[in-house]
N, C-alpha and C. Protein backbone atom coordinates (compact mmCIF):
# COMPACT_ATOMS: atom_id res chain seq x y z
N UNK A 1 -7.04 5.52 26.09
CA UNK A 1 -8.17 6.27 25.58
C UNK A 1 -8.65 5.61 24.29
N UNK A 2 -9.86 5.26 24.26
CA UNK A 2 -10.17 4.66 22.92
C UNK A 2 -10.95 5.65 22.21
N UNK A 3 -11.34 5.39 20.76
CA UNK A 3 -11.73 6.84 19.95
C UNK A 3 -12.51 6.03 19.06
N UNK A 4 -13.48 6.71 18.46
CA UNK A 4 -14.29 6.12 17.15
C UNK A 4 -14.31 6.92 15.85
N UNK A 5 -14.24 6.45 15.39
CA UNK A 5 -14.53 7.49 14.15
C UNK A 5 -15.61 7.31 13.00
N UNK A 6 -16.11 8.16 12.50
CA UNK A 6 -16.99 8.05 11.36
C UNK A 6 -17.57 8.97 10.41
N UNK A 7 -17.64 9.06 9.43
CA UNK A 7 -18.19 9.73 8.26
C UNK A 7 -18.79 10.72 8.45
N UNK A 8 -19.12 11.47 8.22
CA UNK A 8 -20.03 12.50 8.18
C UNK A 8 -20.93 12.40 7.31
N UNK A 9 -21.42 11.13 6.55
CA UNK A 9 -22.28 11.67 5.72
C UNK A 9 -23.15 10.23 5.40
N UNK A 10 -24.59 9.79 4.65
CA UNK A 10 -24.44 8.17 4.73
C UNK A 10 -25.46 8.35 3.52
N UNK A 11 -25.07 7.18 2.84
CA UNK A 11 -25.21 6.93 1.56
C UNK A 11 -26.79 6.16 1.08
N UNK A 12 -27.38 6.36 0.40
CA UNK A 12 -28.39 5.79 0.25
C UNK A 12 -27.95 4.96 -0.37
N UNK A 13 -27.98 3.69 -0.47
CA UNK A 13 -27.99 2.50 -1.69
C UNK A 13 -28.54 2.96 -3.04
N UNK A 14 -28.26 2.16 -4.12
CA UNK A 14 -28.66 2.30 -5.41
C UNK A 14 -28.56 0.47 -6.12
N UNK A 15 -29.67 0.79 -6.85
CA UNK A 15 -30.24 -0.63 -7.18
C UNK A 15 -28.77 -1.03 -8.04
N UNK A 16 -27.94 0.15 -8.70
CA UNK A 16 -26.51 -0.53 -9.59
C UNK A 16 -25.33 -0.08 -8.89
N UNK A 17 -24.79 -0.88 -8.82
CA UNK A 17 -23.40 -0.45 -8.23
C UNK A 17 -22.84 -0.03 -9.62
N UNK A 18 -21.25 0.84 -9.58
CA UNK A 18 -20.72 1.00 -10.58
C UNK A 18 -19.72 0.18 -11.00
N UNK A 19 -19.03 -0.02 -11.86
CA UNK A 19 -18.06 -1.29 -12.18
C UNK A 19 -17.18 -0.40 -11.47
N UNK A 20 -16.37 -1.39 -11.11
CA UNK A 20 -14.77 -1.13 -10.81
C UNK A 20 -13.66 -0.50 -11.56
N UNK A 21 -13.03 0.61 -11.67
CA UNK A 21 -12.33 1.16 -12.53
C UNK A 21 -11.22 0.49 -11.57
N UNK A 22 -10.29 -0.14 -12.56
CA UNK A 22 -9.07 -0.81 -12.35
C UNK A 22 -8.20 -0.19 -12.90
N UNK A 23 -7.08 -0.29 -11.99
CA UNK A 23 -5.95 0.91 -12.39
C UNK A 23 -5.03 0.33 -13.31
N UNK A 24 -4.42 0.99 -14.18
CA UNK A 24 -3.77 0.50 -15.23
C UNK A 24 -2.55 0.17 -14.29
N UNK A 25 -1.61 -1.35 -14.71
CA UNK A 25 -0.70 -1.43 -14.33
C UNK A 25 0.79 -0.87 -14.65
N UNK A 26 1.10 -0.15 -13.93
CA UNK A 26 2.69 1.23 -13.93
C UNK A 26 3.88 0.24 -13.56
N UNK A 27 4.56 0.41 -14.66
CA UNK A 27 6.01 -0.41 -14.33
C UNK A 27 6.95 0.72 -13.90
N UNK A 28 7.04 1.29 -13.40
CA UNK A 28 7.77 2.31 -12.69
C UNK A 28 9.21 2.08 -13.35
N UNK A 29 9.54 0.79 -12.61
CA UNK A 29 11.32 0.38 -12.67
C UNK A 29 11.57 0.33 -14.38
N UNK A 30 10.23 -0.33 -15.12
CA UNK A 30 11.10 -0.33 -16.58
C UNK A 30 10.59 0.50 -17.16
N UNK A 31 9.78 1.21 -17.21
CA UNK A 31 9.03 2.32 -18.22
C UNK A 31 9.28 4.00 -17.89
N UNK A 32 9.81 4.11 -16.58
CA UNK A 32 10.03 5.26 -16.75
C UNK A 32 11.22 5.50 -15.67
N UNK A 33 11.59 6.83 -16.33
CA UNK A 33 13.15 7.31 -15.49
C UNK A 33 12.84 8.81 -14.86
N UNK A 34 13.76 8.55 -13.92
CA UNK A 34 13.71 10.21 -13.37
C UNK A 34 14.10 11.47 -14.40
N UNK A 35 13.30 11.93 -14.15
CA UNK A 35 13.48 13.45 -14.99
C UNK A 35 14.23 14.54 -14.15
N UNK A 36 13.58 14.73 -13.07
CA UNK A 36 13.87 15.48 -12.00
C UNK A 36 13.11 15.27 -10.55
N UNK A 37 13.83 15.76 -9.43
CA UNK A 37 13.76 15.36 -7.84
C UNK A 37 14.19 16.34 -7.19
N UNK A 38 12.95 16.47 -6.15
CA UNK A 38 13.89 17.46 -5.57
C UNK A 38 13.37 16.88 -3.82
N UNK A 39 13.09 17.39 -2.74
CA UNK A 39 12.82 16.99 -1.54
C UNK A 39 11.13 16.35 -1.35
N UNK A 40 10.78 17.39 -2.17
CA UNK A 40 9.06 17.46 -1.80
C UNK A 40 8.30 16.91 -3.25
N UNK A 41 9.26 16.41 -4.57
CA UNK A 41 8.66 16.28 -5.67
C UNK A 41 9.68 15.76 -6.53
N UNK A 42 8.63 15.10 -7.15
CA UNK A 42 9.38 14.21 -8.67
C UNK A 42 8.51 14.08 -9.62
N UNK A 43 9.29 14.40 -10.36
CA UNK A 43 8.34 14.55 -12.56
C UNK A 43 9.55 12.83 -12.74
N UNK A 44 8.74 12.18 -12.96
CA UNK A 44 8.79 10.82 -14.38
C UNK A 44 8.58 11.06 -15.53
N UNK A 45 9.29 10.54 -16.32
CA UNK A 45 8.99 10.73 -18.28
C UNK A 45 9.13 8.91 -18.25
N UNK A 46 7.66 8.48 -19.44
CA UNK A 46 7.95 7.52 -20.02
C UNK A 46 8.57 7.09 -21.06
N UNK A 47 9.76 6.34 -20.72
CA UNK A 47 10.57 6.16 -21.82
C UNK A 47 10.11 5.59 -22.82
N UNK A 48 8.76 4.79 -22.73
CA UNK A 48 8.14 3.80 -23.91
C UNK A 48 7.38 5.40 -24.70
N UNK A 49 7.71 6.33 -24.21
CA UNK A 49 6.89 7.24 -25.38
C UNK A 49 8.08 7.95 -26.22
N UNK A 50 7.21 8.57 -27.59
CA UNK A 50 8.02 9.23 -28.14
C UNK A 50 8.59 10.55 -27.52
N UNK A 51 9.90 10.69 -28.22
CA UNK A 51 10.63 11.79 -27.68
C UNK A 51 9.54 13.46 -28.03
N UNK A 52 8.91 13.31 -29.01
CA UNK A 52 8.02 14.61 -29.16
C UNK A 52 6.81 14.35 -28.55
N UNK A 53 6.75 13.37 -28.06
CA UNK A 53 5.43 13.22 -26.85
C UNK A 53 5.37 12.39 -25.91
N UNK A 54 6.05 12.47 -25.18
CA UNK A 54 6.83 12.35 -23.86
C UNK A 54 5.54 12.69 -22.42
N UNK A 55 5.07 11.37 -22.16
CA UNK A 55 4.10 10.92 -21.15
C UNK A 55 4.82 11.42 -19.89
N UNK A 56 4.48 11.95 -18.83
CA UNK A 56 5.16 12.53 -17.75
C UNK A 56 4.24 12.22 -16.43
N UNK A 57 4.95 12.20 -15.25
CA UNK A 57 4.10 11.62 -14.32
C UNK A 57 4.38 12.73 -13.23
N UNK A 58 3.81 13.17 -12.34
CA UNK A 58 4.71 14.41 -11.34
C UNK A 58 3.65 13.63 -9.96
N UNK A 59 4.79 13.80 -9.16
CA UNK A 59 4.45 13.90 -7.77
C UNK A 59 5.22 15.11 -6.58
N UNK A 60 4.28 15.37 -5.73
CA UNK A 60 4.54 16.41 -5.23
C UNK A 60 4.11 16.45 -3.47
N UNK A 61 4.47 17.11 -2.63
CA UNK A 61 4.06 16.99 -0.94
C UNK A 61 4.80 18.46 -0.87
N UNK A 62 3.86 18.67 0.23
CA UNK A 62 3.90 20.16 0.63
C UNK A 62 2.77 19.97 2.25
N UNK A 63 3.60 20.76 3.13
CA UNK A 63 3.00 21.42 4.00
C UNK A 63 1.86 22.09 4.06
N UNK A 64 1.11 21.93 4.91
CA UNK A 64 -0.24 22.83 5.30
C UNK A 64 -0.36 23.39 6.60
N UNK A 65 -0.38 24.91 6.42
CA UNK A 65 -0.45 25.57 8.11
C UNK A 65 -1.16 25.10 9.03
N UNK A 66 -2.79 25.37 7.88
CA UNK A 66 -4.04 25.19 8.70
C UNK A 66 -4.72 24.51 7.66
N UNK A 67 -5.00 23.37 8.59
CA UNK A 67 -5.92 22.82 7.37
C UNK A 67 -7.82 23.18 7.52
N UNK A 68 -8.21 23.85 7.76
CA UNK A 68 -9.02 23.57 8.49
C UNK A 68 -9.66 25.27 7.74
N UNK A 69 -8.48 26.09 7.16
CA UNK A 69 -9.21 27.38 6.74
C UNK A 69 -10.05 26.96 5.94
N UNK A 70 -11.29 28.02 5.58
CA UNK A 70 -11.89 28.05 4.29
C UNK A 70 -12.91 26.29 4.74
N UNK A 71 -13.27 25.83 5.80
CA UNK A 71 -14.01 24.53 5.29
C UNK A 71 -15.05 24.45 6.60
N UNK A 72 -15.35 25.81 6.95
CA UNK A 72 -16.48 26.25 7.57
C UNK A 72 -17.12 24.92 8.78
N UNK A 73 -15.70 24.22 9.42
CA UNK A 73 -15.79 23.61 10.54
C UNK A 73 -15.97 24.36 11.88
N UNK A 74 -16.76 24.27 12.67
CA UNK A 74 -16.69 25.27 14.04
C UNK A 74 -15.18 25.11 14.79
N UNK A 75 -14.65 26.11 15.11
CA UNK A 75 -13.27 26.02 15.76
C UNK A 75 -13.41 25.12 16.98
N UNK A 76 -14.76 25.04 17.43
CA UNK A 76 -14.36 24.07 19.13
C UNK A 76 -14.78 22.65 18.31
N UNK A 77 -14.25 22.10 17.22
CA UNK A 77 -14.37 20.72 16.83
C UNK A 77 -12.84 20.80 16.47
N UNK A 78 -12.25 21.64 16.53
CA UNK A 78 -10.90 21.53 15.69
C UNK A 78 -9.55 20.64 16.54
N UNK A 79 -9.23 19.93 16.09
CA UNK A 79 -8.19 18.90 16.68
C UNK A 79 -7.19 20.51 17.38
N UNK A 80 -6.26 19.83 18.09
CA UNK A 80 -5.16 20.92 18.71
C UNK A 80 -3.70 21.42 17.74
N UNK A 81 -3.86 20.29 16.75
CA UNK A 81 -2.88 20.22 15.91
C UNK A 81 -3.30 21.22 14.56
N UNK A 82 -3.53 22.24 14.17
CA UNK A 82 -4.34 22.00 12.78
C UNK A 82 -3.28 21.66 11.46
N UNK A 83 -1.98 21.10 11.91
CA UNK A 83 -1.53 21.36 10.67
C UNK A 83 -2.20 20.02 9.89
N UNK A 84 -1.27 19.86 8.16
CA UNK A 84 -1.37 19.11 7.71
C UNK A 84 0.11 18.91 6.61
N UNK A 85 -0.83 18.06 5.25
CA UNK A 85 -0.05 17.98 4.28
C UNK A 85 -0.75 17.74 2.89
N UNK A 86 0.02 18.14 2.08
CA UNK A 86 -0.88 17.74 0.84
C UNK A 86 0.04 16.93 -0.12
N UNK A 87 -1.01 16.10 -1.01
CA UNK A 87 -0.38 15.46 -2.18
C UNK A 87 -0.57 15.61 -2.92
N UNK A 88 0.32 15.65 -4.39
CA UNK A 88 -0.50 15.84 -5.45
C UNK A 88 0.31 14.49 -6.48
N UNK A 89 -0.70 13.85 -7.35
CA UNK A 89 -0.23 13.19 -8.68
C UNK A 89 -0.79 13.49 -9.79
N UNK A 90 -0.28 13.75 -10.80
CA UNK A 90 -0.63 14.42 -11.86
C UNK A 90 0.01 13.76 -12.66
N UNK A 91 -1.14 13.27 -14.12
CA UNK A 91 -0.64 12.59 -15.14
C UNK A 91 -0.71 13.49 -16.42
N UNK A 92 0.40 13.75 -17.39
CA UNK A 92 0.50 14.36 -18.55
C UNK A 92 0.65 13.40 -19.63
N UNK A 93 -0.57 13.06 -20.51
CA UNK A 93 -0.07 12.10 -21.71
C UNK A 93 -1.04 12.91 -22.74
N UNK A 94 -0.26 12.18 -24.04
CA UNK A 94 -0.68 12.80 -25.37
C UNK A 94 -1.59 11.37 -25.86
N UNK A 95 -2.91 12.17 -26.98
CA UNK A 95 -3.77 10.97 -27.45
C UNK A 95 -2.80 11.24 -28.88
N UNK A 96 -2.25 10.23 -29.72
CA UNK A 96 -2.07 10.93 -30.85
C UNK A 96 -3.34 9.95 -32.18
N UNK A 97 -3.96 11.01 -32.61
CA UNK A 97 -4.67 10.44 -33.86
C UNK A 97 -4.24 10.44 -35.31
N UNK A 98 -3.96 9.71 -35.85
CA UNK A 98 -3.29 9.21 -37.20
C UNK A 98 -4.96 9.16 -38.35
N UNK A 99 -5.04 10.25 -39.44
CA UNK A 99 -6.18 9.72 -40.53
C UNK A 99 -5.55 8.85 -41.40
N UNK A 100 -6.50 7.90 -41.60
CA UNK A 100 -5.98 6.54 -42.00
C UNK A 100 -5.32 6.75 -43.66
N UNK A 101 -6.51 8.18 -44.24
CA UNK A 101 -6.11 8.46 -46.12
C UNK A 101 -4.93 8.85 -45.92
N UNK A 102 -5.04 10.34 -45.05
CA UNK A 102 -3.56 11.04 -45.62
C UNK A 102 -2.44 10.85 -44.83
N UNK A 103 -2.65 10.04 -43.65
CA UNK A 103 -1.60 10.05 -42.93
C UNK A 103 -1.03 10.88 -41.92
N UNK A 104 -2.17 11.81 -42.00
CA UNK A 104 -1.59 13.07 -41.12
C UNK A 104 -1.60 12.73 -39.86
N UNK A 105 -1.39 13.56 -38.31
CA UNK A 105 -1.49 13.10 -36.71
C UNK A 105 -1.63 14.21 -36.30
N UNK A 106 -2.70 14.06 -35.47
CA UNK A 106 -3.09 14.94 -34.53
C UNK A 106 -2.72 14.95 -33.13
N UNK A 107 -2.48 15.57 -32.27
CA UNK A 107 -1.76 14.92 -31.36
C UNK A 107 -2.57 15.89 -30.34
N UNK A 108 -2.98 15.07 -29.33
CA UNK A 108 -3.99 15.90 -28.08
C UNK A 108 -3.44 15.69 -26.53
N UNK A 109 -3.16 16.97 -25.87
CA UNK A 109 -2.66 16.93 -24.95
C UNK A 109 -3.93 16.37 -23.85
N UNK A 110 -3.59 15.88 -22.97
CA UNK A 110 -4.24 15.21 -22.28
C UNK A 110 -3.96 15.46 -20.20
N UNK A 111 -4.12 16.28 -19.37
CA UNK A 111 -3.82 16.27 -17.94
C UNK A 111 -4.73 16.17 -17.29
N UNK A 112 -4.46 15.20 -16.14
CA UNK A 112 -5.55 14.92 -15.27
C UNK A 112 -4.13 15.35 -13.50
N UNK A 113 -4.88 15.69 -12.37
CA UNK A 113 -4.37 15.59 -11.23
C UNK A 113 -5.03 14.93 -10.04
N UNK A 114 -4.61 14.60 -8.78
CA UNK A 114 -5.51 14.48 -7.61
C UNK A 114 -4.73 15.00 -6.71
N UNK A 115 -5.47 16.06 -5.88
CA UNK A 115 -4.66 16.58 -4.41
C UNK A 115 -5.35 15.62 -3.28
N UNK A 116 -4.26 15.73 -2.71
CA UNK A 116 -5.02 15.08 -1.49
C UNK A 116 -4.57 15.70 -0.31
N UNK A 117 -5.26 16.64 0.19
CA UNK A 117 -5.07 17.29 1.77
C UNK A 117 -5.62 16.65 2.40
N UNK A 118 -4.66 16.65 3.50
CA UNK A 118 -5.20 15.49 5.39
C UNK A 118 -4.35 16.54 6.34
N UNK A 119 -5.01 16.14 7.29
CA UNK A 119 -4.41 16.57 8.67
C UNK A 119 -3.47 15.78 9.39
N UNK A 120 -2.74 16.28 9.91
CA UNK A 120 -1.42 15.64 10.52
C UNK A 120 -2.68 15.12 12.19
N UNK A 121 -2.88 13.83 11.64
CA UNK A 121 -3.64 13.39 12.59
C UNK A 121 -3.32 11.51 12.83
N UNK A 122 -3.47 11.20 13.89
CA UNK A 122 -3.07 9.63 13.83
C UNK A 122 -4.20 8.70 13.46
N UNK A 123 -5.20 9.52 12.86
CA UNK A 123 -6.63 8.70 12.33
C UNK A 123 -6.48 8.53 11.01
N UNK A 124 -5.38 9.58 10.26
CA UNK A 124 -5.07 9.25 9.27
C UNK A 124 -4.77 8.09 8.34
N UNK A 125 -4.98 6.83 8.41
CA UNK A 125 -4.60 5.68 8.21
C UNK A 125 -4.48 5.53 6.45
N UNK A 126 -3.98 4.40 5.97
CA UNK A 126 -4.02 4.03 4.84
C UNK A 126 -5.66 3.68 4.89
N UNK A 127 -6.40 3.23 5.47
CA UNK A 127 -7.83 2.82 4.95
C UNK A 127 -8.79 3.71 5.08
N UNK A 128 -8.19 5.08 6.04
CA UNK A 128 -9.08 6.55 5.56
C UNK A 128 -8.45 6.90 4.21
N UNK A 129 -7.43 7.20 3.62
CA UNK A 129 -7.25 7.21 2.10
C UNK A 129 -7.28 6.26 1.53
N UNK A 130 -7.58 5.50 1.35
CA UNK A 130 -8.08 4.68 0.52
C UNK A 130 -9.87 4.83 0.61
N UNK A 131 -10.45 4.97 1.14
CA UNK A 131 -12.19 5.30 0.97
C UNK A 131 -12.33 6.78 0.64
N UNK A 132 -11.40 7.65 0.99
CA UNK A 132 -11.55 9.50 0.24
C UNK A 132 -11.23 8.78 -1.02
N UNK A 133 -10.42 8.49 -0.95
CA UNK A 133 -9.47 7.59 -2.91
C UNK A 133 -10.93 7.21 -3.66
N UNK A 134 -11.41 5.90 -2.97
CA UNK A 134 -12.96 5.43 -3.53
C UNK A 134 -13.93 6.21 -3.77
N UNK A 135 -14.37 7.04 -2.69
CA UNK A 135 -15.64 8.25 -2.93
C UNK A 135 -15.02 9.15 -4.12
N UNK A 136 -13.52 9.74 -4.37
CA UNK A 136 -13.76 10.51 -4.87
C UNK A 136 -13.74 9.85 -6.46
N UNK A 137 -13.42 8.84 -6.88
CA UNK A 137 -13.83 8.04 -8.42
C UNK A 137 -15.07 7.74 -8.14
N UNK A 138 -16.16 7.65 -6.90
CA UNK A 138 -17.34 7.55 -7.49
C UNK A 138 -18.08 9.00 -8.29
N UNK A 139 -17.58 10.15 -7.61
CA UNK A 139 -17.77 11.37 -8.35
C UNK A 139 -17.59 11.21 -9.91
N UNK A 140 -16.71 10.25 -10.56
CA UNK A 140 -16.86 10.21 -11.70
C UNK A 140 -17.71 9.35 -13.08
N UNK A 141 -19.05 9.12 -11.52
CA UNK A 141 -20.00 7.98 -12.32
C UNK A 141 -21.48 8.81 -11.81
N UNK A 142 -22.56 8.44 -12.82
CA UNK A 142 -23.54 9.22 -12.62
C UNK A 142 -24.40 8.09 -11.27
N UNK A 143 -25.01 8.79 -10.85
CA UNK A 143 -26.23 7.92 -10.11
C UNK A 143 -26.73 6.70 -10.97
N UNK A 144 -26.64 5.50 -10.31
CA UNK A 144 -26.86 3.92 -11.16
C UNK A 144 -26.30 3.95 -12.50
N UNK A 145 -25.23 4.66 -12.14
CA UNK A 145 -24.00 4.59 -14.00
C UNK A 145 -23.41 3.55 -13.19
N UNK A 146 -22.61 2.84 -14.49
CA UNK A 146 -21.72 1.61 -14.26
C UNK A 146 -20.58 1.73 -15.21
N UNK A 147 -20.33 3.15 -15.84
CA UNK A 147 -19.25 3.35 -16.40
C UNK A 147 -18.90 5.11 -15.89
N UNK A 148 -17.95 5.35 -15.95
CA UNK A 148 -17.01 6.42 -15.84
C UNK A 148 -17.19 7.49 -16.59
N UNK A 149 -17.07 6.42 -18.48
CA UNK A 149 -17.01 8.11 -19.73
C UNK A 149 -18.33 9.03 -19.70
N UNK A 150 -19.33 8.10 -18.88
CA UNK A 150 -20.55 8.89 -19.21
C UNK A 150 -20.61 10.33 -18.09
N UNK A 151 -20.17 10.03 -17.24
CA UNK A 151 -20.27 11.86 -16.49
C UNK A 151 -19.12 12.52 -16.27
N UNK A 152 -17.89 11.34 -17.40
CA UNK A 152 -16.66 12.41 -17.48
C UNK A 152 -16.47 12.84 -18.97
N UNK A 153 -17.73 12.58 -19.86
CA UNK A 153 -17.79 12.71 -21.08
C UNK A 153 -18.85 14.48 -20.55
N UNK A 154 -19.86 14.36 -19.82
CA UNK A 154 -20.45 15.42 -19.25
C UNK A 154 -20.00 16.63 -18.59
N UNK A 155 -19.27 16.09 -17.73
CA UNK A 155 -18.16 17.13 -17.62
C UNK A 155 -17.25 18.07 -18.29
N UNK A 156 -16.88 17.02 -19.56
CA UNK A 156 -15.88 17.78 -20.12
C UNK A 156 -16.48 18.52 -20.80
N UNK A 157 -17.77 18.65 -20.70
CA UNK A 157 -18.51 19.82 -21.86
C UNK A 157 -19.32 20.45 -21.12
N UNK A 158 -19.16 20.83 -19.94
CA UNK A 158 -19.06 21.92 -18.92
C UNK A 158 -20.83 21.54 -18.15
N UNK A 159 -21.21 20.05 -18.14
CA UNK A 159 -22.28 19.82 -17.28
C UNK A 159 -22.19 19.32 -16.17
N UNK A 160 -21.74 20.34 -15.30
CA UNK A 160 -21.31 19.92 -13.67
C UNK A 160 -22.39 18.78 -13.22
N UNK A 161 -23.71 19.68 -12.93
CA UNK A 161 -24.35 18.42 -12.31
C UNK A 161 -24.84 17.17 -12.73
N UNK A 162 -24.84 16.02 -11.97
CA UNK A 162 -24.98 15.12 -12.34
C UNK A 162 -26.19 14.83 -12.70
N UNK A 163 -27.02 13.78 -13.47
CA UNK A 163 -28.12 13.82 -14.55
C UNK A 163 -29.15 13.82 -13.49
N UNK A 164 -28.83 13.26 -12.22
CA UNK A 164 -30.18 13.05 -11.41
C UNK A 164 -30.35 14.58 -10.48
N UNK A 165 -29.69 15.26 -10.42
CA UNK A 165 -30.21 16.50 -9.97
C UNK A 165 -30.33 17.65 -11.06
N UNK A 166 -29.99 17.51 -12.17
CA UNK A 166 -30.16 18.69 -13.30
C UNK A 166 -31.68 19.36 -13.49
């Protein structure tokens, strides 16, 4: 049986692409140690941080009954399987700011996460997550932006939509 697959959705071009956000490189083996483990999850602490601000990394997997509640798909499209699974990575780091007169430090907590729910499906591939992975960092660039801080600088001050539909 052969099968096709494709998007649901198609993209208009834009005269700028956005730059490439490149992932910082994670030394896993020398920078950080297990904190705790359990079947479905693991918290990392970086050892290159200080002990009162202690960079932490968590990963997590969990089961999904139905994946399919709540996402207003018609039931006669629904695979036979509905289960799934989810992922989560979540980064905890501190900014710390030092004033240069008095010396004082400010220290700013900092969390970001990504879930990732899929269906226990064999279409699932590494190169369908990896393009949900891509679409969803383009969410963090405006229409013909070519940097990132500008609609996650917008965001953080509670302007959901992006500049070209406001």
């Amino acid at each position: 049986m052969s099968q096709t697959t494709s998007w649901c959705h198609t993209d208009t071009a834009l005269a700028t692409k956005p730059a490439v956000i490149q992932p910082d490189s994670i030394n896993f083996s020398k920078d950080f140690s297990k904190r705790e483990t359990k079947a479905d999850s693991a918290v990392l602490v970086n050892t290159t941080s200080p002990l009162d601000r202690q960079e932490t990394v968590k990963f997590s997997w969990s089961k999904i009954g139905n994946v399919y509640s709540n996402t207003g798909i018609d039931q006669s499209a629904y695979s036979p399987n509905k289960t799934g699974v989810s992922a989560l990575m979540q980064l905890n780091t501190i900014l710390s700011v030092t004033d240069s007169v008095t010396g004082k430090r400010t220290d700013l907590p900092i969390s970001a996460h990504v879930v990732l729910k899929v269906p226990n499906h064999e279409e699932i591939t590494p190169t369908v997550l990896e393009s949900v992975a891509t679409r969803l960092v383009a969410l963090m660039y405006e229409e013909s932006g070519t940097d990132a801080g500008t609609r996650l600088n917008s965001l953080v001050r509670g302007a959901c939509l992006p500049k070209a539909l406001a």
